[in-house]
C-alpha atoms as a PDB file:
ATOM      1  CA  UNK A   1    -101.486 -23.576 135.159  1.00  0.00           C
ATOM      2  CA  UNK A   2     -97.970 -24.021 135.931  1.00  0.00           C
ATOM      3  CA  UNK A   3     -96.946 -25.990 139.011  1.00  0.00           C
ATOM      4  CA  UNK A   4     -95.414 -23.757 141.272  1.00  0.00           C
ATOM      5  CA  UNK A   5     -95.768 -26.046 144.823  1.00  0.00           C
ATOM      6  CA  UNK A   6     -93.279 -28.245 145.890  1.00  0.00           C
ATOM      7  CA  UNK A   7     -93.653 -31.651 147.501  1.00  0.00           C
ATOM      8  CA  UNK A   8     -92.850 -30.182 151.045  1.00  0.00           C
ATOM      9  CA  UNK A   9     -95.092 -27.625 150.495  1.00  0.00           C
ATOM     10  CA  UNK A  10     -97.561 -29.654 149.382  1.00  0.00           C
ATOM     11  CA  UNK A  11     -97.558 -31.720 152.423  1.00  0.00           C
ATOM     12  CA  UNK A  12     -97.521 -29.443 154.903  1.00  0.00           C
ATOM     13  CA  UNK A  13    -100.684 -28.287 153.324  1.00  0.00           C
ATOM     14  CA  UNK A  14    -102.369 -31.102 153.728  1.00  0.00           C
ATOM     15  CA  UNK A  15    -101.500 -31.369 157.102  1.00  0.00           C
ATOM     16  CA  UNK A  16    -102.755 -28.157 158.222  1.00  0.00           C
ATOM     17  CA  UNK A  17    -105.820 -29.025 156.718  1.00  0.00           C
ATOM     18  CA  UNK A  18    -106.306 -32.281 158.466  1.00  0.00           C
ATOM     19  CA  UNK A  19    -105.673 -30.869 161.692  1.00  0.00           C
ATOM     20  CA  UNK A  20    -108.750 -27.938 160.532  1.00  0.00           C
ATOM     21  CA  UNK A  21    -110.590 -30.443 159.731  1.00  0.00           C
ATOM     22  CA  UNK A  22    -110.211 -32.767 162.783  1.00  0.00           C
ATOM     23  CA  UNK A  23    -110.775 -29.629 164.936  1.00  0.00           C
ATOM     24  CA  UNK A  24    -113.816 -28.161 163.061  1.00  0.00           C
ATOM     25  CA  UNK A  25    -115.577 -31.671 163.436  1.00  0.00           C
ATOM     26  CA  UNK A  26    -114.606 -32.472 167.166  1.00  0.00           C
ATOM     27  CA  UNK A  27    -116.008 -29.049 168.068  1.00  0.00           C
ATOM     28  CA  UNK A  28    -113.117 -27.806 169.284  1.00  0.00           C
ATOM     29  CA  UNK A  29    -113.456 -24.407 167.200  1.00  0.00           C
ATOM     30  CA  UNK A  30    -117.113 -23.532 166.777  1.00  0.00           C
ATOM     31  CA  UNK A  31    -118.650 -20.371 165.575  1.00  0.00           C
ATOM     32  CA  UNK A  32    -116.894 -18.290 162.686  1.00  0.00           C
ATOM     33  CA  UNK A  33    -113.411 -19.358 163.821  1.00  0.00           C
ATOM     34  CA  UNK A  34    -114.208 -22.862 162.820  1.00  0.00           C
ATOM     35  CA  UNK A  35    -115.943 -21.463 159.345  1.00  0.00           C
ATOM     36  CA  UNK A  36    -113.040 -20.223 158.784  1.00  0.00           C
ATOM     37  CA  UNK A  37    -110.716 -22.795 159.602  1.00  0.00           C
ATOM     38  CA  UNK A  38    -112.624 -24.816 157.339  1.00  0.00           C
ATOM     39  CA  UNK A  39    -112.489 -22.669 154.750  1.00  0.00           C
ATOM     40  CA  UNK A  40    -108.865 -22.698 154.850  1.00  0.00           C
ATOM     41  CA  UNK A  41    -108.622 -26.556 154.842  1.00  0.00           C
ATOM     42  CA  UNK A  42    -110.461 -27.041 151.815  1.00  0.00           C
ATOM     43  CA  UNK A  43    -108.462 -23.997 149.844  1.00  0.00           C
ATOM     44  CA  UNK A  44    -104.708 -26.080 151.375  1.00  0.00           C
ATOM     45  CA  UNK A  45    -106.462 -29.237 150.016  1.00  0.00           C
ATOM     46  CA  UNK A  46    -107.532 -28.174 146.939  1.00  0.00           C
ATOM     47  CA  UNK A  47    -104.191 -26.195 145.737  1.00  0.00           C
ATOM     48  CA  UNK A  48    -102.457 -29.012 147.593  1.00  0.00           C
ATOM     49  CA  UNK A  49    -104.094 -31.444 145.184  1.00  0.00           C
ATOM     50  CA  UNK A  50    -103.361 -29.593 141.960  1.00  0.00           C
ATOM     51  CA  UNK A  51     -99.638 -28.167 142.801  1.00  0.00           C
ATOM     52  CA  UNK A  52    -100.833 -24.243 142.344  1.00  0.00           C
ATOM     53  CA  UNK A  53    -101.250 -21.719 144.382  1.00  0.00           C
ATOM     54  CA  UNK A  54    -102.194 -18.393 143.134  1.00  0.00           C
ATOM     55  CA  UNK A  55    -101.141 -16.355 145.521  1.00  0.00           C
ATOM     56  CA  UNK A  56     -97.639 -17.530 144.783  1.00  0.00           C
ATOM     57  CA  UNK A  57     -98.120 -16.583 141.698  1.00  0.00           C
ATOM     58  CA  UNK A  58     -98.976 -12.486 142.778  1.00  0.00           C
ATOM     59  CA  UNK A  59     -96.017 -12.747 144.848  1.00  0.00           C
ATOM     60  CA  UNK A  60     -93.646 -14.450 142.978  1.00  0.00           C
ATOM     61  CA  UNK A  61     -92.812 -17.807 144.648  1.00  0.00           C
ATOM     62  CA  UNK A  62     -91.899 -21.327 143.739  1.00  0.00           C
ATOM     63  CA  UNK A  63     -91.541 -24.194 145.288  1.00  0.00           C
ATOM     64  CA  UNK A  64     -90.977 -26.546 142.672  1.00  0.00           C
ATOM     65  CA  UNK A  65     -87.780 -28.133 142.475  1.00  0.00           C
ATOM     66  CA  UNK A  66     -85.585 -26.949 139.585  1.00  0.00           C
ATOM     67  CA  UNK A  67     -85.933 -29.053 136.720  1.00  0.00           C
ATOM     68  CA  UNK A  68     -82.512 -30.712 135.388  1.00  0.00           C
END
């Protein structure tokens, strides 16, 4: 896997998911919307955490810095 996620990307990521997170555990989204959101924070976390994302990859993106 190639990095394709830059470091701005990668923390607004986490972010996001934080703020799923805190809402899916305070109740403040119940029901499917809060499954949901949920599933969403863990997917931001866990590309967050390893720099991919493979949708980037269908669509073409990068966010990496250019390398010198």
């Amino acid at each position: 896997m190639k990095k394709n996620m830059g470091n701005a990307d990668r923390f607004i990521r986490i972010f996001v998911a934080v703020i799923f997170i805190i809402l899916y555990l305070t109740n403040t989204v119940t029901g499917v919307l809060g499954t949901v959101f949920l599933a969403i924070a863990i997917i931001f976390l866990l590309t967050s955490f390893v720099s991919f994302c493979p949708l980037y990859t269908v669509i073409g993106v990068n966010t990496c810095g250019r390398k010198k």
